[in-house]
C-alpha atoms as a PDB file:
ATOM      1  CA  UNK A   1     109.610  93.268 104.636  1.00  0.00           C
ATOM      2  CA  UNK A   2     112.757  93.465 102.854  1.00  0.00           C
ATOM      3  CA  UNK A   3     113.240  96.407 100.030  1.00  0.00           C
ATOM      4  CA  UNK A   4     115.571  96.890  97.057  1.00  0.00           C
ATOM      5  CA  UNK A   5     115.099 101.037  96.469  1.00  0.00           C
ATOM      6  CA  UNK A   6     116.860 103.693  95.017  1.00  0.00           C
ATOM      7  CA  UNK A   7     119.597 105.485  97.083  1.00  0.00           C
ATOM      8  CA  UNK A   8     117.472 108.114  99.172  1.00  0.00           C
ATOM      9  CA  UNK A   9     114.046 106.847  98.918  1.00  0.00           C
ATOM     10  CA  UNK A  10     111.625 107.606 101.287  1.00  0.00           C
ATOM     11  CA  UNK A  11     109.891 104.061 101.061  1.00  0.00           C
ATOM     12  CA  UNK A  12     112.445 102.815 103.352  1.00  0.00           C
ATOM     13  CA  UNK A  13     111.163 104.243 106.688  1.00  0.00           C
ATOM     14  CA  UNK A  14     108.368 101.644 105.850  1.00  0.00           C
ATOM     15  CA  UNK A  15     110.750  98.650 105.227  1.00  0.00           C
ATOM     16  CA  UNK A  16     112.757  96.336 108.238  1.00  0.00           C
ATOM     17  CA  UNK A  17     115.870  96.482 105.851  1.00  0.00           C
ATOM     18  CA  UNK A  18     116.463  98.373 102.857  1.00  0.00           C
ATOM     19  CA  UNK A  19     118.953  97.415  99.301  1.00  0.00           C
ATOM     20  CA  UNK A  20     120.006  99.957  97.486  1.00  0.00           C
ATOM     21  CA  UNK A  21     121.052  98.752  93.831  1.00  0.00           C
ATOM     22  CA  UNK A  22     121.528  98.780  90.617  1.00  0.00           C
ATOM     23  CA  UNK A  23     118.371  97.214  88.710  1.00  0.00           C
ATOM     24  CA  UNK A  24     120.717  97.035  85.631  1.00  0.00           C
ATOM     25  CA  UNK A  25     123.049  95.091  86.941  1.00  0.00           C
ATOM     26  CA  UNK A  26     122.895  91.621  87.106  1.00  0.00           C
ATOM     27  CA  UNK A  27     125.696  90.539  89.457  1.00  0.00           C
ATOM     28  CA  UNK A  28     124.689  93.502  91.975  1.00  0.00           C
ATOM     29  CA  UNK A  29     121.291  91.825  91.832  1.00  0.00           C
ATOM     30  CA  UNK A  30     122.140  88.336  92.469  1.00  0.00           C
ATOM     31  CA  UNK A  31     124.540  89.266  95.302  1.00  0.00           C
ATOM     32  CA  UNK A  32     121.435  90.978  96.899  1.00  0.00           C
ATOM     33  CA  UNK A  33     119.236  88.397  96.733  1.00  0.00           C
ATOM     34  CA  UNK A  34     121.074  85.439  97.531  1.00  0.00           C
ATOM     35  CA  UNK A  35     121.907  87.713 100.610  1.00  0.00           C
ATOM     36  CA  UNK A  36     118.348  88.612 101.218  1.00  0.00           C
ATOM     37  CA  UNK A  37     116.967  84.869 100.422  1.00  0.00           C
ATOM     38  CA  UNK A  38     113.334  86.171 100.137  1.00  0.00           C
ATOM     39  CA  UNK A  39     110.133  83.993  99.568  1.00  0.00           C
ATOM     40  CA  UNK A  40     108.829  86.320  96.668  1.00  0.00           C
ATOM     41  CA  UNK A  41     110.042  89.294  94.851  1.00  0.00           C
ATOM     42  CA  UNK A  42     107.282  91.459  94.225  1.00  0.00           C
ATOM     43  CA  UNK A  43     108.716  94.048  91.567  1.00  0.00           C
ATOM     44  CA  UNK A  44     106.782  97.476  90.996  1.00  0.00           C
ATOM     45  CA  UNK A  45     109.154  99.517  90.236  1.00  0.00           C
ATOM     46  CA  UNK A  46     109.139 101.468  86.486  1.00  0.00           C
ATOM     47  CA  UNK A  47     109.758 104.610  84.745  1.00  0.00           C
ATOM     48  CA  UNK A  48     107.390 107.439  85.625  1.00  0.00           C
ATOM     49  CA  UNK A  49     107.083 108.255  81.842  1.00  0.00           C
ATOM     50  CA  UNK A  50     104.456 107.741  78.830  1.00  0.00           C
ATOM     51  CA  UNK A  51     107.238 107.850  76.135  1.00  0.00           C
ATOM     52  CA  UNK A  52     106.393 111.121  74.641  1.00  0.00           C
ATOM     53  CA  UNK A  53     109.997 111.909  73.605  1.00  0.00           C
ATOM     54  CA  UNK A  54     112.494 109.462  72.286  1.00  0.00           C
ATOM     55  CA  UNK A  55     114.398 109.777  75.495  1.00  0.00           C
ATOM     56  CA  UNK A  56     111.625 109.072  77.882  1.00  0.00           C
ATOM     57  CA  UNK A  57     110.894 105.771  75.378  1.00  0.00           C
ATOM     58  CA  UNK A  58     114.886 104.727  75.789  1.00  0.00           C
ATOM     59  CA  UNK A  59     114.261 105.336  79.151  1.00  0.00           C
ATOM     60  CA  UNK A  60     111.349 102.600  79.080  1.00  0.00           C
ATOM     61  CA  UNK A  61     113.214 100.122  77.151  1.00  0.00           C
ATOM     62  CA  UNK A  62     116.461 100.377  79.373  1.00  0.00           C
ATOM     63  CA  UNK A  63     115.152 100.876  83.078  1.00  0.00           C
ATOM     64  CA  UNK A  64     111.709  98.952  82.401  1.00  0.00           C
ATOM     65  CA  UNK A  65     112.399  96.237  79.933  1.00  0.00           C
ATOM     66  CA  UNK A  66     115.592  95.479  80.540  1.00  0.00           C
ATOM     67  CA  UNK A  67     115.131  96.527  84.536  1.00  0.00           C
ATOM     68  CA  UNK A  68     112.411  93.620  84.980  1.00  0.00           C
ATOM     69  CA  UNK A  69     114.774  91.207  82.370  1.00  0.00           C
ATOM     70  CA  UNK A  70     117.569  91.477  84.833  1.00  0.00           C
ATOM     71  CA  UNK A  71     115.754  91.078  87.811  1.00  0.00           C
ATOM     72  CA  UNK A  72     113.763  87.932  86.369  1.00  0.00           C
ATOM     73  CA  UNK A  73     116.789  86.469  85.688  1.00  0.00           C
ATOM     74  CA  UNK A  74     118.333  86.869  89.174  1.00  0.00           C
ATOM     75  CA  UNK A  75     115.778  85.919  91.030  1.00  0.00           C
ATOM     76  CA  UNK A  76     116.042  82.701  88.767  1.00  0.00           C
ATOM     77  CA  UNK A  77     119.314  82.028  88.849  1.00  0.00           C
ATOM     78  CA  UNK A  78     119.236  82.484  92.944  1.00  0.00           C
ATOM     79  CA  UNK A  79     116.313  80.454  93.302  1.00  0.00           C
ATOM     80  CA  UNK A  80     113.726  82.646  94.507  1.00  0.00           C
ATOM     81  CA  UNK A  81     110.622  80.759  94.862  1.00  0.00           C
ATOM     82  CA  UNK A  82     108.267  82.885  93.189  1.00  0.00           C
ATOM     83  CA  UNK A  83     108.150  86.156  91.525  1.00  0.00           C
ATOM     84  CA  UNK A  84     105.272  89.002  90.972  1.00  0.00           C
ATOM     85  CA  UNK A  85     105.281  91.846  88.147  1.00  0.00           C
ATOM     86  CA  UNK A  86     102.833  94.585  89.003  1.00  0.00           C
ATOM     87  CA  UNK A  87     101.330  95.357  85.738  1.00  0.00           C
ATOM     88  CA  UNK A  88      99.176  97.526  84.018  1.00  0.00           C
ATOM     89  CA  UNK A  89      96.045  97.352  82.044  1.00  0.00           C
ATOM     90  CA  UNK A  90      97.296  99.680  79.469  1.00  0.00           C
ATOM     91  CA  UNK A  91      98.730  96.674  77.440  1.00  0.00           C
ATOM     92  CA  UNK A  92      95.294  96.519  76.316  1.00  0.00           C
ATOM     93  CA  UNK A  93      95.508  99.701  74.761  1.00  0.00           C
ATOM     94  CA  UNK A  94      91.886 100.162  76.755  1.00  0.00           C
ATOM     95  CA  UNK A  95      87.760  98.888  75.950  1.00  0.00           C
ATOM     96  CA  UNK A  96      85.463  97.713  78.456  1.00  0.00           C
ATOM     97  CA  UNK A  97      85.109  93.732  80.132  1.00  0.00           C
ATOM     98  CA  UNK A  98      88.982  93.725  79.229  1.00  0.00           C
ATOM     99  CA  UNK A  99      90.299  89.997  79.497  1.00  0.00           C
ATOM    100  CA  UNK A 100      94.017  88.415  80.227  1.00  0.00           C
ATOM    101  CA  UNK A 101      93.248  86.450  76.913  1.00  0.00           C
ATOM    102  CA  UNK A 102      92.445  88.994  74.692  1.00  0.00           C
ATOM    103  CA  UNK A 103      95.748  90.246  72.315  1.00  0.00           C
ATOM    104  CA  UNK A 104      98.059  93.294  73.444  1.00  0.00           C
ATOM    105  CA  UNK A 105      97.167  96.436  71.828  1.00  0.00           C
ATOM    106  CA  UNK A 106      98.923  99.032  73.793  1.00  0.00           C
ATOM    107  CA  UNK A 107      98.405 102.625  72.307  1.00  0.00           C
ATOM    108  CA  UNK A 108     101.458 104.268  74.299  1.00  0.00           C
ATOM    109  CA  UNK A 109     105.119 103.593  74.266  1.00  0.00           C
ATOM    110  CA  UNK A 110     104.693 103.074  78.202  1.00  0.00           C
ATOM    111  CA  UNK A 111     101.380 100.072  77.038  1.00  0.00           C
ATOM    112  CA  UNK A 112     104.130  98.716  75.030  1.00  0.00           C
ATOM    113  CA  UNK A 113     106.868  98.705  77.616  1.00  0.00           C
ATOM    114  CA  UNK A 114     104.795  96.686  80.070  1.00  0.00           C
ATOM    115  CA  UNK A 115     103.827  94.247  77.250  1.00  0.00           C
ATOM    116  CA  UNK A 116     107.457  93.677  77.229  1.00  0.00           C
ATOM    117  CA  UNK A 117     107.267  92.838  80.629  1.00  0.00           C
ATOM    118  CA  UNK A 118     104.358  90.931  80.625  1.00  0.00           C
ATOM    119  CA  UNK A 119     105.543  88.824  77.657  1.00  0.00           C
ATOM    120  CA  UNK A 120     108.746  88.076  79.939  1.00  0.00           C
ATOM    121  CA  UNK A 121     106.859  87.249  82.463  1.00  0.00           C
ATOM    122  CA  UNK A 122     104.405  84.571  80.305  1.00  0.00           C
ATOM    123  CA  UNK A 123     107.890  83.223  78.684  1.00  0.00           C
ATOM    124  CA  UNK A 124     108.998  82.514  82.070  1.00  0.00           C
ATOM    125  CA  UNK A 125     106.316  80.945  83.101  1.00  0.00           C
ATOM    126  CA  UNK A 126     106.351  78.688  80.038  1.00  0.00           C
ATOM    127  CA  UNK A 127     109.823  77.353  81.526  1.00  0.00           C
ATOM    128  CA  UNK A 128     108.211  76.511  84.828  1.00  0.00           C
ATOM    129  CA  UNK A 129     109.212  79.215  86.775  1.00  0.00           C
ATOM    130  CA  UNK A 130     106.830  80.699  89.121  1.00  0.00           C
ATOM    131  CA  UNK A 131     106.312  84.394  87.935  1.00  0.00           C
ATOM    132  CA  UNK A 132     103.085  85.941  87.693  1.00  0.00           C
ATOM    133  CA  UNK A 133     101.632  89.056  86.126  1.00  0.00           C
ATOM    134  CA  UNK A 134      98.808  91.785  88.311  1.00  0.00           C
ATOM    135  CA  UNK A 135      97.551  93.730  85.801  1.00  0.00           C
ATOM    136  CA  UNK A 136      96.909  96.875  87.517  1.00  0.00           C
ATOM    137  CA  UNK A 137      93.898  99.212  86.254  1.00  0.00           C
ATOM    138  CA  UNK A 138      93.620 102.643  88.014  1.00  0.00           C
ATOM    139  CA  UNK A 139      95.588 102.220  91.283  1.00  0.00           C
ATOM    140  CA  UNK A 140      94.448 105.122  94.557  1.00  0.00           C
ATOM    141  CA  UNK A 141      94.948 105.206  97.762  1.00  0.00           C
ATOM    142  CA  UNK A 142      96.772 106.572 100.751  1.00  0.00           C
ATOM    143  CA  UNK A 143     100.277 107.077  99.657  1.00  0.00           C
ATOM    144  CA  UNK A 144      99.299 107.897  96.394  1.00  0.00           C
ATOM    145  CA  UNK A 145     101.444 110.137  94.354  1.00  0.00           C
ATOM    146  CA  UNK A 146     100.594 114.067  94.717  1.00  0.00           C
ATOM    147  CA  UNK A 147     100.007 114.121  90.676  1.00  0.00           C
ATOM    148  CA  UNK A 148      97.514 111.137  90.535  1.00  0.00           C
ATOM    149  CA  UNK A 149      94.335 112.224  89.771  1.00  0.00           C
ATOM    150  CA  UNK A 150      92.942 111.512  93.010  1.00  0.00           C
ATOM    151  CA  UNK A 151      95.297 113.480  95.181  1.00  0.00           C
ATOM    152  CA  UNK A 152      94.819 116.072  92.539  1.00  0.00           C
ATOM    153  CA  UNK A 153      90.854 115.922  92.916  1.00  0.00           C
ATOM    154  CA  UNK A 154      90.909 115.993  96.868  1.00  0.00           C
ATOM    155  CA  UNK A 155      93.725 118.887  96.337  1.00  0.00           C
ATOM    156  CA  UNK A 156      91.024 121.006  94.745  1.00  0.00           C
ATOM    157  CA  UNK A 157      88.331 120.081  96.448  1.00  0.00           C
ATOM    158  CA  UNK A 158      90.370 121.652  99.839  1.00  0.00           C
ATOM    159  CA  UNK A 159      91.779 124.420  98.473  1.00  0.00           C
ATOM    160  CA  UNK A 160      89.035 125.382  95.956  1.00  0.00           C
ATOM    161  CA  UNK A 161      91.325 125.391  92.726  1.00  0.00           C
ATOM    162  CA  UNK A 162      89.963 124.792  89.560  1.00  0.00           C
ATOM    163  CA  UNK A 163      90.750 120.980  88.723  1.00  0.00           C
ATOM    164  CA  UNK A 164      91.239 120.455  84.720  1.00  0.00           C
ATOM    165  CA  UNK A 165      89.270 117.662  83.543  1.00  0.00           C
ATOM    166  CA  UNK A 166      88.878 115.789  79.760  1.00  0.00           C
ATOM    167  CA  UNK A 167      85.102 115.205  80.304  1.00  0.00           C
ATOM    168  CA  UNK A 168      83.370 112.374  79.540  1.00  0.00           C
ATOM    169  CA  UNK A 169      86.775 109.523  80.375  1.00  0.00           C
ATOM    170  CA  UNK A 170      85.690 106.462  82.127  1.00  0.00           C
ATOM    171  CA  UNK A 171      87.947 104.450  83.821  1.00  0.00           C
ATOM    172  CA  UNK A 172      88.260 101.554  86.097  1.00  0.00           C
ATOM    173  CA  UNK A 173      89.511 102.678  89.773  1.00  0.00           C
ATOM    174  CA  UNK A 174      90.302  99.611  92.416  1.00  0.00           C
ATOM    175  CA  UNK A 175      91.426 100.961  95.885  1.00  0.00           C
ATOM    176  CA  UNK A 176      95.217  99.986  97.286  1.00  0.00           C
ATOM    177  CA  UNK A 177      94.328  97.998  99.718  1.00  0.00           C
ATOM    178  CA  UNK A 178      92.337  95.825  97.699  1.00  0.00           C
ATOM    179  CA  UNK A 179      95.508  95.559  95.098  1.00  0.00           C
ATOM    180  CA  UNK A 180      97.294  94.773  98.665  1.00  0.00           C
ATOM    181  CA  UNK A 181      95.240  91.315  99.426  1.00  0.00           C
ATOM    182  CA  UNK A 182      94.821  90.146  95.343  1.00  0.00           C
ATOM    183  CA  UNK A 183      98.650  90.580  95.741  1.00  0.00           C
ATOM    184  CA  UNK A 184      99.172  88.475  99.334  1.00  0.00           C
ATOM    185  CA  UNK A 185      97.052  85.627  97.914  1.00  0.00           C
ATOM    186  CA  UNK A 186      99.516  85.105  94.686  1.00  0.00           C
ATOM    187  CA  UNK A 187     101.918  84.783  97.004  1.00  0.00           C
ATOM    188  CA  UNK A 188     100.155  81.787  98.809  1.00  0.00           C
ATOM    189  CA  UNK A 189      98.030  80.040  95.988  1.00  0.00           C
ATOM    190  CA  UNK A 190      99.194  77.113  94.130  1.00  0.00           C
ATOM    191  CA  UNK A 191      99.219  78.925  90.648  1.00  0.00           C
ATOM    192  CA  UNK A 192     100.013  77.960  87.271  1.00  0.00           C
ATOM    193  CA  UNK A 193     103.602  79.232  86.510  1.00  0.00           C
ATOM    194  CA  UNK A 194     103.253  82.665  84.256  1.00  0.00           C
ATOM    195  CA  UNK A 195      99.817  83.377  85.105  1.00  0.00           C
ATOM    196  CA  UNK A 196      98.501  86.811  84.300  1.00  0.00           C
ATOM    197  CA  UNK A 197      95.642  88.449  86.386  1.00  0.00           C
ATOM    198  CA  UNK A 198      93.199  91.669  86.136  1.00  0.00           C
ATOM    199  CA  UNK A 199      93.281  93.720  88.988  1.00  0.00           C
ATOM    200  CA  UNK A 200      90.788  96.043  88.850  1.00  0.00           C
ATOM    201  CA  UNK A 201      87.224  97.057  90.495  1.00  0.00           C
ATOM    202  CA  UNK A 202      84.972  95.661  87.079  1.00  0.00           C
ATOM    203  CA  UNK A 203      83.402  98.617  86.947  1.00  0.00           C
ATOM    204  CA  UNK A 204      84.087 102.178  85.351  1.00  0.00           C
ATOM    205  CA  UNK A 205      83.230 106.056  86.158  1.00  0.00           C
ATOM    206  CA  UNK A 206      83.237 108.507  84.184  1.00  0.00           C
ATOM    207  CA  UNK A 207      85.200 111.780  85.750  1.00  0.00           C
ATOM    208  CA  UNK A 208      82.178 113.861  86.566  1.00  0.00           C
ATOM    209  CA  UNK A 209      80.887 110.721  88.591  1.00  0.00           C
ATOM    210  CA  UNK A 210      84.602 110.374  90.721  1.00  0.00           C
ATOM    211  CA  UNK A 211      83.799 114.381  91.243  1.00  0.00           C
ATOM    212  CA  UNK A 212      80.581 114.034  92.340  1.00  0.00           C
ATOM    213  CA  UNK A 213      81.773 111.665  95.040  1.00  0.00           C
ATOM    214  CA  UNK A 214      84.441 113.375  96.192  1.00  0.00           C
ATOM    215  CA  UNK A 215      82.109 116.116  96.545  1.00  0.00           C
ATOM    216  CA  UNK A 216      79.949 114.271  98.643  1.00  0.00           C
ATOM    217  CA  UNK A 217      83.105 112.901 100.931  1.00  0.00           C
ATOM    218  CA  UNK A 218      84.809 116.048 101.602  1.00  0.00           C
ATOM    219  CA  UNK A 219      81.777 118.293 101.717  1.00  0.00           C
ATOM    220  CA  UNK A 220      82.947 121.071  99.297  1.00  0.00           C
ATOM    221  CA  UNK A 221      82.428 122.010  95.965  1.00  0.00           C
ATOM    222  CA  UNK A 222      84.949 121.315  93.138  1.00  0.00           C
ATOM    223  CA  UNK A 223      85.310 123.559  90.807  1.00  0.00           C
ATOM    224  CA  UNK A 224      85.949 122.043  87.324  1.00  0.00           C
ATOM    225  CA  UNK A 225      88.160 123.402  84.381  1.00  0.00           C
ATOM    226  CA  UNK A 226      85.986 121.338  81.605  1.00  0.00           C
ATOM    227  CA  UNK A 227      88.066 120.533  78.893  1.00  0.00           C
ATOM    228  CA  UNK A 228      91.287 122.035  80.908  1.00  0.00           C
ATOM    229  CA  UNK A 229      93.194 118.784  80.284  1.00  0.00           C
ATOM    230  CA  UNK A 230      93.969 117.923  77.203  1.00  0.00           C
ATOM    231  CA  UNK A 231      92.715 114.254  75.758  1.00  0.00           C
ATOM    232  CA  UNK A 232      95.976 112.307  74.814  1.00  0.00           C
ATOM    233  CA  UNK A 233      95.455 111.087  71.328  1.00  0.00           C
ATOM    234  CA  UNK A 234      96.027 107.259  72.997  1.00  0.00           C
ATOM    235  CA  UNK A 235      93.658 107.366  75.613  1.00  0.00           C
ATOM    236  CA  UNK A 236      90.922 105.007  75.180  1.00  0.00           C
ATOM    237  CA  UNK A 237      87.656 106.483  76.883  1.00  0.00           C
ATOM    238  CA  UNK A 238      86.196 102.981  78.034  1.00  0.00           C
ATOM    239  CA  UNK A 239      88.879 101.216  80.632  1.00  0.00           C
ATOM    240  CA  UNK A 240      87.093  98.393  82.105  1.00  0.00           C
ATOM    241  CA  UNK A 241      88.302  94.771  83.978  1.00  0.00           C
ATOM    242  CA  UNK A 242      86.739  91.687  83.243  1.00  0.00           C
ATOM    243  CA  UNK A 243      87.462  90.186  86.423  1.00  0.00           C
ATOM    244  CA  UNK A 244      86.031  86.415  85.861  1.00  0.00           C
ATOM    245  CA  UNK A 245      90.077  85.031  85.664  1.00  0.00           C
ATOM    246  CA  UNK A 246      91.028  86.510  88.860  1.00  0.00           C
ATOM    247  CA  UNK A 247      88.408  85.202  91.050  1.00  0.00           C
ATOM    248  CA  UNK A 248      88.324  82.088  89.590  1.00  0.00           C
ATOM    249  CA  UNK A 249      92.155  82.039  90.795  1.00  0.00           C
ATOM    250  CA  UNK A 250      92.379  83.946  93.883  1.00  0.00           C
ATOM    251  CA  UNK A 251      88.846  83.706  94.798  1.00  0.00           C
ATOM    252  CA  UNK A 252      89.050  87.228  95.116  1.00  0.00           C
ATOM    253  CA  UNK A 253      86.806  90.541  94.874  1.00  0.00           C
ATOM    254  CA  UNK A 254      87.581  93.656  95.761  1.00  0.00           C
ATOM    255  CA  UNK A 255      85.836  94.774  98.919  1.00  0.00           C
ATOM    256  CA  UNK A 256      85.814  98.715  99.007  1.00  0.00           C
ATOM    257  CA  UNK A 257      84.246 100.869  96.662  1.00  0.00           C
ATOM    258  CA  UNK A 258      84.886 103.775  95.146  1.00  0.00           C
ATOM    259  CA  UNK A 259      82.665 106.351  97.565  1.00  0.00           C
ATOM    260  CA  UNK A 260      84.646 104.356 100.607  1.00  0.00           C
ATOM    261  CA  UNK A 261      88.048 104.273  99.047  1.00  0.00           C
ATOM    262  CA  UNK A 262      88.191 107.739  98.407  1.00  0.00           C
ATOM    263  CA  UNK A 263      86.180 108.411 101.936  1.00  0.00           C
ATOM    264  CA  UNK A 264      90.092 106.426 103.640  1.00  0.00           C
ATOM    265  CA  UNK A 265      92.165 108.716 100.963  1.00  0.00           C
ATOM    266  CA  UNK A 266      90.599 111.735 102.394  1.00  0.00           C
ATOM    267  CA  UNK A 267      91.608 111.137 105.786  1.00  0.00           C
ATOM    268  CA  UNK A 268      94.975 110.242 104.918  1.00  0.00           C
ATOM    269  CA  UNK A 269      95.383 113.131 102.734  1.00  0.00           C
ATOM    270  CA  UNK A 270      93.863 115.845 105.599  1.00  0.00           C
ATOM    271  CA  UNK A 271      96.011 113.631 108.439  1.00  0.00           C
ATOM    272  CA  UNK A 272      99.652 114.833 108.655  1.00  0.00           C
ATOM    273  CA  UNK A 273     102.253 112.442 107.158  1.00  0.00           C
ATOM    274  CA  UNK A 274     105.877 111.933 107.158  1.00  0.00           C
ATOM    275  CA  UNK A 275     106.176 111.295 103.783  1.00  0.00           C
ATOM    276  CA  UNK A 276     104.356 110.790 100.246  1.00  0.00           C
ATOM    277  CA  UNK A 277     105.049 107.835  98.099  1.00  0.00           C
ATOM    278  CA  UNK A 278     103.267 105.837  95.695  1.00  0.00           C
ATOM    279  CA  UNK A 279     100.579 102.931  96.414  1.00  0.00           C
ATOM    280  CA  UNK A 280     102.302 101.051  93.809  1.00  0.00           C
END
């Protein structure tokens, strides 16, 4: 596996050969790939910021927008055979049995910067090339970033510190390795060009049901700070995948569940590890 990263990224001790680039740059890009010749780009990487400041929105416009522009546009002009955006279910701007079909109503300036994307992405595909859209709902896993929620929850549950919760959010949480396979198969199916997919589990839990399980996992009481984290305004409290495109596509379900998902992220997060990056 072949990985274009920034300079002194960890996610390289997982990779056979590592780029380092500029995702900005259009030339540097090209040169890379037509070095690299690979059979699919699979591009995941954007700003880790909701917008809240008009800096952190620039900063969605330039590096993600623009980012995933450039790199469309290089893997076209090099003639990379196909290309997939991992997206995100906030361009829905949230509701339950969410559909690819249904219009973008993204709530955040980070929604809005992946329906950018995504609308790149569909354009692309309406010129026959071969880029598709995952539509990510609530990604977890091993390697999941120390401030997910997840590592955050098994964090507390270890070490007995209160976890802050907004009570009552549901949300739709589909383990990494599930993402993993839906992800492997749009690299193999025959596919119409610009396709978007849900990736999700097509159910929701609330946050005192994802306690209660990782309760149950790691055998200790969590103790909850109710009302400790504040409700963004543009958080939806229903987050739900309608999931009827993707297996119709991919022929694809997700296979663990959320008691077994977060049962394999609680042995990765007691095991000792090198190094911490995101599932996605």
């Amino acid at each position: 596996m072949l990985g274009l990263v920034r300079p002194g990224s960890t996610v390289c001790d997982t990779l056979d050969r590592a780029f380092s680039g500029n995702l900005l740059d259009f030339r540097e890009l090209s040169g890379i790939l037509r070095e690299a010749a690979p059979d699919v780009v699979i591009h995941g990487s954007f700003p880790r910021v909701y917008g809240s400041t008009a800096d952190e929105r620039l900063e969605l416009a330039r590096d993600g927008i623009l980012g995933a522009a450039v790199l469309l546009e290089a893997a076209r002009a090099t003639g990379v055979p196909r290309l997939i955006h991992f997206g995100s279910s906030t361009i829905y701007g949230g509701g339950d049995n969410m559909r690819e079909s249904q219009s973008l109503r993204p709530v955040s300036a980070r929604g809005a910067a992946k329906s950018g994307v995504s609308l790149l992405i569909q354009q692309a595909g309406m010129e026959g090339y071969p880029a598709f859209d995952l539509r990510l709902f609530r990604v977890y896993g091993p390697g999941d970033r120390s401030n997910g929620f997840i590592v955050r929850l098994l964090n507390c549950a270890h070490s007995g510190d209160r976890l802050p919760i907004a009570p009552g959010e549901r949300r739709d949480y589909v383990y990494a390795g599930d993402v993993f396979e839906a992800c492997r198969r749009v690299c193999f199916e025959d596919l119409p060009p610009g396709l978007a997919l849900n990736i999700g589990y097509g159910l929701e839990w609330t946050t005192e049901e994802v306690v209660a399980l990782a309760e149950r996992v790691t055998g200790h009481k969590v103790r909850v700070a109710v009302g400790g984290f504040r409700h963004r305004s543009w958080e939806p409290e229903h987050w739900q995948a309608n999931l009827d495109e993707t297996e119709r596509w991919l022929r694809w379900r997700p296979a663990v569940g959320l008691e077994e998902g977060l049962r394999i992220t609680n042995e990765w997060y007691l095991a000792p590890r090198k190094f911490q990056a995101c599932a996605v």
